[in-house]
Protein backbone atom coordinates (compact mmCIF):
# COMPACT_ATOMS: atom_id res chain seq x y z
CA UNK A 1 77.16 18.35 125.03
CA UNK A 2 79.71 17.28 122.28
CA UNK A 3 81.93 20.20 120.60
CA UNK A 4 81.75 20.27 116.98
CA UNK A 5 85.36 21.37 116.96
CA UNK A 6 87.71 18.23 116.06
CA UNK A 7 90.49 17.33 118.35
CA UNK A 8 94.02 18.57 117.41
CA UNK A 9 96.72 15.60 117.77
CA UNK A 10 99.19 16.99 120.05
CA UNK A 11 102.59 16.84 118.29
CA UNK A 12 105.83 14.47 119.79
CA UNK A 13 108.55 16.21 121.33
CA UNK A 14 110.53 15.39 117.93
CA UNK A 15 108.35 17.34 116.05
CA UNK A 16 108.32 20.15 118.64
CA UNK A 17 111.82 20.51 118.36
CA UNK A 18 111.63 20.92 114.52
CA UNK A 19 108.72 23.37 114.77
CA UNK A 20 111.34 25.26 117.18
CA UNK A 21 114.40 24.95 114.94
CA UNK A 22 112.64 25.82 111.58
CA UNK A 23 111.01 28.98 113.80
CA UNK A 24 114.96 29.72 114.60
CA UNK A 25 116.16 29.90 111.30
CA UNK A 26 112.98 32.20 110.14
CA UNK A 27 113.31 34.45 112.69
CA UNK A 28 117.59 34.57 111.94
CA UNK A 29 116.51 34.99 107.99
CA UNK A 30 114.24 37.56 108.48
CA UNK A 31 116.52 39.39 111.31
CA UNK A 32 119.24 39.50 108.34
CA UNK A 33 116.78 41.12 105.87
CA UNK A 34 114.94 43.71 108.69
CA UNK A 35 118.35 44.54 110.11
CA UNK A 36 119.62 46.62 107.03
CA UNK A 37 117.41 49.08 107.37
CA UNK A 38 117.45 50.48 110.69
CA UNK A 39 121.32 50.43 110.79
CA UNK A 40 121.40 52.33 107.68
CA UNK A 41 121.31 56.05 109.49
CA UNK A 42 124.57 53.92 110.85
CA UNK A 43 126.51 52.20 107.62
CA UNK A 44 126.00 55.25 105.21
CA UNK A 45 128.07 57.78 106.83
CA UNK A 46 130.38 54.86 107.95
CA UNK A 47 130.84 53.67 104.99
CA UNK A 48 130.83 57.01 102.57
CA UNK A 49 127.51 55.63 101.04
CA UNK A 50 124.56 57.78 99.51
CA UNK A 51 120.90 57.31 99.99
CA UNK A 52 120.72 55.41 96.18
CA UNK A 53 123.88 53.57 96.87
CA UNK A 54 122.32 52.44 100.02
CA UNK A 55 119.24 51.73 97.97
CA UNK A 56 121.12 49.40 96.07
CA UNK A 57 122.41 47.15 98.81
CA UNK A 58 118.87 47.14 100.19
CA UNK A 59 117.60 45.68 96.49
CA UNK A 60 120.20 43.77 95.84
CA UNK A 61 119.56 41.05 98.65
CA UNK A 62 115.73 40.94 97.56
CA UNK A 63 116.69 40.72 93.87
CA UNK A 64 119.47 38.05 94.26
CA UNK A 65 117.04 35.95 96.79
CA UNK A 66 114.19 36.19 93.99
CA UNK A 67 116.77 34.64 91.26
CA UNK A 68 118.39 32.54 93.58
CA UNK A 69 114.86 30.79 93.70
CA UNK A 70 113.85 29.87 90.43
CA UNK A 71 118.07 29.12 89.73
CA UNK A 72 117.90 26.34 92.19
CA UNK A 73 113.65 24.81 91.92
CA UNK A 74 114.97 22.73 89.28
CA UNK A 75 117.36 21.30 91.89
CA UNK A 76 115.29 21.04 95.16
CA UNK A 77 113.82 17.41 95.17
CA UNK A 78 116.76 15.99 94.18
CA UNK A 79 118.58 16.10 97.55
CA UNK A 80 117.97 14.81 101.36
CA UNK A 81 115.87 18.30 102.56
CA UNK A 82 118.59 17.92 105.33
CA UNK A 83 121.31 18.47 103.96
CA UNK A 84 119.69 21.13 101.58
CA UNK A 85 118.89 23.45 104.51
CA UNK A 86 122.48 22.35 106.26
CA UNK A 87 123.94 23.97 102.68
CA UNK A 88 122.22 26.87 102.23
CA UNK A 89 122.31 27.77 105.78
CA UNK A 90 125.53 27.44 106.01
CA UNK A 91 125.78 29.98 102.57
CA UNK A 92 123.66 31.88 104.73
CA UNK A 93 126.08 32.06 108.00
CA UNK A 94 129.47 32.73 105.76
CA UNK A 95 127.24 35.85 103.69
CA UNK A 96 126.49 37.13 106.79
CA UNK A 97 129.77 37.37 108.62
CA UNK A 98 131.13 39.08 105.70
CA UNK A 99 128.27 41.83 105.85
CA UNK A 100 129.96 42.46 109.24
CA UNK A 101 133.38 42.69 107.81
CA UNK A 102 132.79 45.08 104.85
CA UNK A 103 134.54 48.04 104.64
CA UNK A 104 133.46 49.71 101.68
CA UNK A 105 130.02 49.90 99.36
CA UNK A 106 131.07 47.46 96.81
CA UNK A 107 132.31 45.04 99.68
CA UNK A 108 129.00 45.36 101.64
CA UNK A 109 126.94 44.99 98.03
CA UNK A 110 129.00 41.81 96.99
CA UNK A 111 128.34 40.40 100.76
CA UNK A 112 124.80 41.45 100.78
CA UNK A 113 124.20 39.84 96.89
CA UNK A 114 126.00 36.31 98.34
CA UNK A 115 123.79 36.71 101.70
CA UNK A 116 120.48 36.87 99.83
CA UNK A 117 121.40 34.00 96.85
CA UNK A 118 121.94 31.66 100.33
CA UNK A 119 118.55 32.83 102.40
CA UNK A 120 116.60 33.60 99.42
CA UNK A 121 116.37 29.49 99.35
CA UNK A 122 115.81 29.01 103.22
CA UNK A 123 112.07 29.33 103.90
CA UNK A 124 111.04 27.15 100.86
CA UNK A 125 113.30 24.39 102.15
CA UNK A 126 111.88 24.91 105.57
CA UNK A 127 108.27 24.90 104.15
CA UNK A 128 109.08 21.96 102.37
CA UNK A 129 110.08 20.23 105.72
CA UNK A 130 107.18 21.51 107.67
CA UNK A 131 104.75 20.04 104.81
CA UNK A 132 106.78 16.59 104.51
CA UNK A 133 106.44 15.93 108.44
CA UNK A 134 103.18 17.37 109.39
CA UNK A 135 99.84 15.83 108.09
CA UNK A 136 97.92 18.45 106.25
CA UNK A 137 95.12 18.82 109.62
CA UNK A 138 98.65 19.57 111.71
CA UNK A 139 99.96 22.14 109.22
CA UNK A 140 98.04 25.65 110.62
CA UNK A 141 99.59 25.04 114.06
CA UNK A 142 103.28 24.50 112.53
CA UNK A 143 102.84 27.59 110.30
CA UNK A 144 101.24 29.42 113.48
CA UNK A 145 104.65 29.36 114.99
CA UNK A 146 106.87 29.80 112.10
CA UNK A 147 105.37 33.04 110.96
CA UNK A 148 105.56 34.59 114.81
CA UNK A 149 109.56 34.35 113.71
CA UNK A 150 108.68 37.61 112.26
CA UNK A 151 106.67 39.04 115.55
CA UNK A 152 109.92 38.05 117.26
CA UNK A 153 112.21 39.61 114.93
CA UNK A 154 110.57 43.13 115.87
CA UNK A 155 110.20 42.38 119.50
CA UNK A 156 113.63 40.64 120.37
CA UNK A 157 115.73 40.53 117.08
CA UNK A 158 115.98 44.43 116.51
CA UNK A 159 116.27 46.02 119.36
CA UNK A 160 119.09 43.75 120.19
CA UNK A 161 120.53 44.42 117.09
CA UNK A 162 120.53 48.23 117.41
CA UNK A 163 121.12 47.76 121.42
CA UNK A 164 125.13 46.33 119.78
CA UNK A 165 125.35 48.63 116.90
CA UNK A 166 125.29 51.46 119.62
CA UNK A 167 127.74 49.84 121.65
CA UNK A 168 130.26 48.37 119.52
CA UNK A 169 129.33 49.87 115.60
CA UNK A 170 127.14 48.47 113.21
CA UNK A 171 129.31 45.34 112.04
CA UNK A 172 128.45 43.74 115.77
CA UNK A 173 124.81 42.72 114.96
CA UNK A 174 126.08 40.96 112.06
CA UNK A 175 128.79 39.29 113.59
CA UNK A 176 126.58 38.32 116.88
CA UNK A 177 124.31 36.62 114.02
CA UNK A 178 126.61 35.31 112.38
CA UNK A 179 127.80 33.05 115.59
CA UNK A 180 124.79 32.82 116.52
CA UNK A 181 123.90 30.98 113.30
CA UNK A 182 126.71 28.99 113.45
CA UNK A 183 125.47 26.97 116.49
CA UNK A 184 122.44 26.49 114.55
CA UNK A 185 124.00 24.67 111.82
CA UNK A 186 125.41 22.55 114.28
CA UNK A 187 121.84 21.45 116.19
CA UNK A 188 120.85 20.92 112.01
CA UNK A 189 123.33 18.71 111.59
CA UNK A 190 123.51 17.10 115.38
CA UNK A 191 120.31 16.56 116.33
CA UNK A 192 118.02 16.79 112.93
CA UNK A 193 116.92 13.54 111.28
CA UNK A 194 117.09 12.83 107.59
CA UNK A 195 113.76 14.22 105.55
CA UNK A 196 114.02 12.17 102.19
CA UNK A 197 111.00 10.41 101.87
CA UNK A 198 110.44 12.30 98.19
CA UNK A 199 113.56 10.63 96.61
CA UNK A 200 112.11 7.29 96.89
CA UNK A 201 109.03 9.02 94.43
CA UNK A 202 110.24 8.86 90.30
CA UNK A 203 112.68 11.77 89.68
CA UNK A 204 113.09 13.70 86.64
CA UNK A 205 116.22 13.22 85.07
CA UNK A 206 116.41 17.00 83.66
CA UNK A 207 116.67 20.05 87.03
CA UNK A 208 115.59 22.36 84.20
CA UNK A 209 112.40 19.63 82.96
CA UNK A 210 112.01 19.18 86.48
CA UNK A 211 111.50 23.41 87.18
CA UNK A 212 109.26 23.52 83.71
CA UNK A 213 106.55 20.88 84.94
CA UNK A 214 106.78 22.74 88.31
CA UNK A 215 105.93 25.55 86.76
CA UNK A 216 103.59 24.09 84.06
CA UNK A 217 101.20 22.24 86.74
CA UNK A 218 98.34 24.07 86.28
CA UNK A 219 96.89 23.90 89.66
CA UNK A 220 99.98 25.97 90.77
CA UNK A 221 98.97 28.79 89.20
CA UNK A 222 96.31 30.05 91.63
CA UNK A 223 98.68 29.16 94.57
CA UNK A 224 101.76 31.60 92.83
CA UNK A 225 99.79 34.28 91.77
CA UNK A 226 97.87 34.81 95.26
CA UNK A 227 101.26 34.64 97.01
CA UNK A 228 102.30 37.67 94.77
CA UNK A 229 99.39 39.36 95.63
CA UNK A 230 99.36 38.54 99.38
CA UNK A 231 103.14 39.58 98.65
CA UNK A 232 102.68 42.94 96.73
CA UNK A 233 99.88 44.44 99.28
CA UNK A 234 102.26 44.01 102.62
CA UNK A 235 105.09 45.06 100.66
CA UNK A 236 103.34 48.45 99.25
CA UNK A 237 102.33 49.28 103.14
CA UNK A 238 104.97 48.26 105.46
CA UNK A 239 108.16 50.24 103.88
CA UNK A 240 106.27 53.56 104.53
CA UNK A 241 104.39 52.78 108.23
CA UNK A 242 107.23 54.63 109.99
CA UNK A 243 107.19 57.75 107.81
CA UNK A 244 102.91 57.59 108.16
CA UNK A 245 103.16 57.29 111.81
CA UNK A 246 105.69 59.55 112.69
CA UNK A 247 104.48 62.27 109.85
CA UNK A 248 100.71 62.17 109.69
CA UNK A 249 99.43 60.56 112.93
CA UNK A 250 101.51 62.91 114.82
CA UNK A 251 103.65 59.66 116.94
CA UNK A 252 106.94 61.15 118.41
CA UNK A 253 109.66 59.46 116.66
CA UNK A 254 110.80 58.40 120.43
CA UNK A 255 108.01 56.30 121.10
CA UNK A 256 108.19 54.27 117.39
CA UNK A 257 109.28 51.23 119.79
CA UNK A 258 106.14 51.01 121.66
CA UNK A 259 104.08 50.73 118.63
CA UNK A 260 106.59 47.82 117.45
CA UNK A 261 107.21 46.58 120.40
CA UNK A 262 103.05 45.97 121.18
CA UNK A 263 102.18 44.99 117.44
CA UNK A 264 105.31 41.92 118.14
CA UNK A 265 104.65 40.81 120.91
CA UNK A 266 100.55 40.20 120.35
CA UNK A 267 101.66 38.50 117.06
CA UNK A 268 103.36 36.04 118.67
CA UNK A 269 100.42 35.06 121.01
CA UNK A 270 97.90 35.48 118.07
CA UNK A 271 100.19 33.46 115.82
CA UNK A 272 99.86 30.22 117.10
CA UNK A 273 96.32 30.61 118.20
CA UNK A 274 95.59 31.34 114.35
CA UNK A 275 97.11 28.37 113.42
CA UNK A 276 95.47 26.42 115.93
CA UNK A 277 92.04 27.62 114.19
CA UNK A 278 93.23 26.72 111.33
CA UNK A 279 93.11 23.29 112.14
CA UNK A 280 90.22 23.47 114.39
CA UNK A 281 87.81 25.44 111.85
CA UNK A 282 89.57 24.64 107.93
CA UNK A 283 91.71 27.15 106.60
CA UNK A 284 89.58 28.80 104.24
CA UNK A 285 87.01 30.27 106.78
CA UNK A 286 89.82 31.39 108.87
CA UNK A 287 91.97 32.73 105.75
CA UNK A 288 88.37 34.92 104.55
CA UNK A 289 88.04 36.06 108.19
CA UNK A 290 91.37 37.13 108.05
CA UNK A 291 91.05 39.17 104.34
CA UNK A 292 87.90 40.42 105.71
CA UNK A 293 89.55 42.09 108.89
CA UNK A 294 92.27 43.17 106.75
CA UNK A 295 90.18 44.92 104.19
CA UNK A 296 88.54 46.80 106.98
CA UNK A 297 91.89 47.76 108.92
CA UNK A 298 94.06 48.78 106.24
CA UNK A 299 91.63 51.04 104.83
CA UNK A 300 91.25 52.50 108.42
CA UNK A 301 94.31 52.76 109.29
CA UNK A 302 95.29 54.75 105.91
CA UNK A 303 92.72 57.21 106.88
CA UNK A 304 94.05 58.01 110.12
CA UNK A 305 95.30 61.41 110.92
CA UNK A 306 96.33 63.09 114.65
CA UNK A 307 95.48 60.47 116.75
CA UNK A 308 96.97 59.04 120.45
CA UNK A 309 99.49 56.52 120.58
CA UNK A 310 97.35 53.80 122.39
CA UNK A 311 94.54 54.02 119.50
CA UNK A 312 98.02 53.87 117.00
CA UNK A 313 99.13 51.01 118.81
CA UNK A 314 95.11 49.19 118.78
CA UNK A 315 94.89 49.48 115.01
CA UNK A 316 98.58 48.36 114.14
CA UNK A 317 97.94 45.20 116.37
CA UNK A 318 94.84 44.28 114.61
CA UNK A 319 95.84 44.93 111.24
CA UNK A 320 98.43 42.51 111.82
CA UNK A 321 96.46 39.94 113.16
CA UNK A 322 94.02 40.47 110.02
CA UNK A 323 97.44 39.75 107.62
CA UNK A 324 98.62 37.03 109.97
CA UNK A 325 95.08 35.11 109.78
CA UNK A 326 95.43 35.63 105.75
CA UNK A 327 99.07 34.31 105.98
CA UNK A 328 99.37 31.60 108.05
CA UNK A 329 96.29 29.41 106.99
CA UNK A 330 96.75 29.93 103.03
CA UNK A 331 100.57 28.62 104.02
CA UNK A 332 99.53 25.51 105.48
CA UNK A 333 96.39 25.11 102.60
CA UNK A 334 99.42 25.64 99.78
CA UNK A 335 101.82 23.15 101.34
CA UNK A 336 99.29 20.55 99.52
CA UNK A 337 98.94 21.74 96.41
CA UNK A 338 101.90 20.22 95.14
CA UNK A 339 103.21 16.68 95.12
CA UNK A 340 105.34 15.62 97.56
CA UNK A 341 107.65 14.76 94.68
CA UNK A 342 107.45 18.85 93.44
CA UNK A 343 107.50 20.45 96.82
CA UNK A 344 111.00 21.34 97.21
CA UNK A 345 110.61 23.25 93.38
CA UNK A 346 107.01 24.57 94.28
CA UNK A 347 108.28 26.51 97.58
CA UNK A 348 111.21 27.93 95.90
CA UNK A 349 109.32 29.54 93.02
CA UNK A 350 106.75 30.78 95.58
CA UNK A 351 109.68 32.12 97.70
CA UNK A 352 111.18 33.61 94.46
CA UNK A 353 107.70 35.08 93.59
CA UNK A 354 107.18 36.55 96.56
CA UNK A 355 111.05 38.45 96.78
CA UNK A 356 110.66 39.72 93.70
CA UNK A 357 106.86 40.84 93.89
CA UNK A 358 107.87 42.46 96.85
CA UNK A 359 111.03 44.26 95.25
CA UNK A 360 107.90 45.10 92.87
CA UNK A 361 105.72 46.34 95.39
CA UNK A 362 107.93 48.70 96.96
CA UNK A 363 108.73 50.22 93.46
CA UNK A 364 105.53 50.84 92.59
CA UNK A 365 104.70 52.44 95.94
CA UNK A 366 107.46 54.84 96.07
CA UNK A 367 105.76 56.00 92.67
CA UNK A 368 102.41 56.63 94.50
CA UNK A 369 103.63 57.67 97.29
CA UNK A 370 104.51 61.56 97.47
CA UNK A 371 106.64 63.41 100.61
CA UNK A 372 104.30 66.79 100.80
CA UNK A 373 106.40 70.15 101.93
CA UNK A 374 105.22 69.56 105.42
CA UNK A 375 106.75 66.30 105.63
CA UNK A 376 103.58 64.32 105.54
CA UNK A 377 103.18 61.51 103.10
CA UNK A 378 100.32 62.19 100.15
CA UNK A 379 98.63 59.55 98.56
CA UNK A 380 99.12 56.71 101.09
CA UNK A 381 95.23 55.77 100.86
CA UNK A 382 96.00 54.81 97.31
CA UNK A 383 98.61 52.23 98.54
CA UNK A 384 95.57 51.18 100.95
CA UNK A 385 92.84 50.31 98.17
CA UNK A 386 95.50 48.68 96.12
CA UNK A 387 96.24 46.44 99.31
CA UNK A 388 92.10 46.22 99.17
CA UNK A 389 92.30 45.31 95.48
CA UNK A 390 94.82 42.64 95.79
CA UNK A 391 93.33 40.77 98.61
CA UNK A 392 90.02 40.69 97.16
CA UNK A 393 91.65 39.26 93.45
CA UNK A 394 93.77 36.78 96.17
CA UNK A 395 90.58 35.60 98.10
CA UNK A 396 89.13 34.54 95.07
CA UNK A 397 92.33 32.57 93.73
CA UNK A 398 92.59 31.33 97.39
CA UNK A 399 89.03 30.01 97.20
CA UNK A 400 90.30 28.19 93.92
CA UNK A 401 93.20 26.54 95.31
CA UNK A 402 90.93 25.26 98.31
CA UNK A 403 88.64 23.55 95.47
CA UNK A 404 91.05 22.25 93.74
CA UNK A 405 92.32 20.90 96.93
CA UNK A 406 88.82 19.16 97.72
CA UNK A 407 88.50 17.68 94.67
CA UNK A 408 91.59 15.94 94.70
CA UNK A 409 91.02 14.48 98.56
């Protein structure tokens, strides 16, 4: 008996390396941007900082990453992809050894504004190289890793972080990253081969004409406006899962971890293997399964009141698979809605879309959101049908951008 299930080409040990190194600099990213927040109980009184100053060094990386974005799309196909990512990261390294050198609020804002202009760019150049080197049937599996940087920046990245904020103050994490990003730049620059294939394509002579057709293709529409959506639901949740937990599902504050700690580390088994489906069964089944599964969790999960830390743990872990399998496969189907020619431009609009629907989201949750006199957090089932509304409104663009995509092939 034959399997209907087509073969997946297994990848050279070239391109495993760059599925490994563009994971790295995800999961450093996205360490930089998670750290903030648990260090804050930290920096504040360390710094002489209140709660809205704080607030402001918090916004100002997302902000500054958002503009950062659409400032340099015009400017993204113009260069080797190379030595794009070798620049920015670099921007990246320098912002982030300052953050561990600040010594005041307006140093640690400044540092925190630089960081974000530098990383805000990152994961569209490294989307852009994942999309130039993999064929489109490969794509799920290479976006399957990538996204588990963020599984491994709860499981490994923070708790090392606040294991050397204990021991030697809060700049240390930054510092540790910092070095640690330094010898990264060096493997991107050692051992990383050229990606310019695009500049041999016709060039527009104009960044900013260049940025306007980018954003004047109208089959890029669908693809931006379902990663804000996709954007604006996680955002609207995530910032106030601690609070829920702790506050209306009765979780000791002590064992927080565990509930990380589990959700990371079956993300970064599930990641891949979502990827691999991907691949295996097309995108769009897999991306519906996933919005299906989310639907049904999130809407759970916002109802939940008083209940034991394993059944905590169960729903967290499959509410993040149900995002993941929405993520990952609508990733690798919107790395071909652009020309290879556009890519670099397309990716950093999406990434700016998605910092700045996110600074959105978490706006307009801390308006719905209310902190009752017992401590427990009213109205977070309305941030859980808005999450509802917005992948249902993204399934259907999704489903566009897939037909689009057909059409074309």
């Amino acid at each position: 008996m034959t399997s209907d299930v087509p073969a997946l080409k297994p990848f050279s040990r070239y391109q495993k390396f760059v599925v490994g190194l563009l994971a790295t600099l995800q999961f450093a990213v996205i360490i930089d941007f998670m750290l903030m927040a648990p260090l804050g109980a930290m920096i504040m009184p360390a710094l002489q900082m209140s709660a809205r100053q704080f607030g402001f060094v918090v916004s100002a990386y997302a902000f500054s990453a958002g503009l950062a974005g659409l400032m340099t799309a015009g400017f993204a196909d113009r260069f080797d992809r190379k030595k794009l990512l070798l620049f920015f990261y670099s921007g990246f390294v320098i912002g982030t050894f300052w953050c561990g050198l600040a010594a005041s609020f307006e140093t640690l804002l400044l540092a925190r504004v630089v960081t974000g202009i530098f990383a805000g760019v990152i994961g569209s150049i490294v989307l852009a190289i994942a999309a130039d080197l993999f064929a489109p049937q490969s794509r799920g599996r290479v976006m399957g890793v990538i996204q588990t940087a963020f599984a491994a920046s709860q499981v490994m990245g923070l708790p090392v972080g606040l294991y050397l904020a204990n021991h030697w103050g809060w700049h240390a994490p930054f510092l540790m990253l910092a070095a640690l990003g330094a010898a990264g730049g060096l493997v991107i620059q050692l051992a990383m081969r050229p990606v310019a294939d695009h500049l041999a394509m016709p060039q527009e002579h104009s960044a900013f004409r260049h940025l306007f057709n980018t954003l004047a293709t109208p089959r890029h529409w669908a693809a931006f406006a379902a990663m804000a959506l996709l954007t604006t639901g996680g955002y609207m949740l995530m910032p106030f899962s601690s609070a829920f937990t702790v506050n209306n599902l009765g979780i000791d504050i002590t064992s927080l971890p565990f509930v990380y700690l589990f959700t990371g580390l079956c993300t970064i088994v599930t990641g891949p293997l979502i990827g691999r489906a991907s691949d295996a069964f097309g995108k769009l089944p897999v991306f519906f399964l996933g919005s299906a599964l989310t639907i049904v969790m999130v809407t759970l999960y916002t109802h939940l009141s008083n209940v034991p830390l394993h059944w905590v743990i169960v729903v967290n872990v499959v509410l993040f698979v149900g995002i993941f399998s929405r993520l990952i496969p609508f990733q690798a189907m919107a790395a071909g809605v652009p020309e290879p020619s556009h890519r670099g431009a397309f990716n950093a609009v999406s990434a700016a879309i998605q910092q700045l629907s996110g600074g959105f989201a978490s706006l307009l949750a801390g308006h719905i959101v209310l902190i009752g006199t017992d401590g427990k957090l009213q109205h977070f089932e309305v941030v859980g049908y808005v999450m509802v509304a917005t992948t249902l409104v993204a399934a259907y663009l999704v489903w566009r951008v897939q037909r689009d995509l057909s059409a074309r092939h």
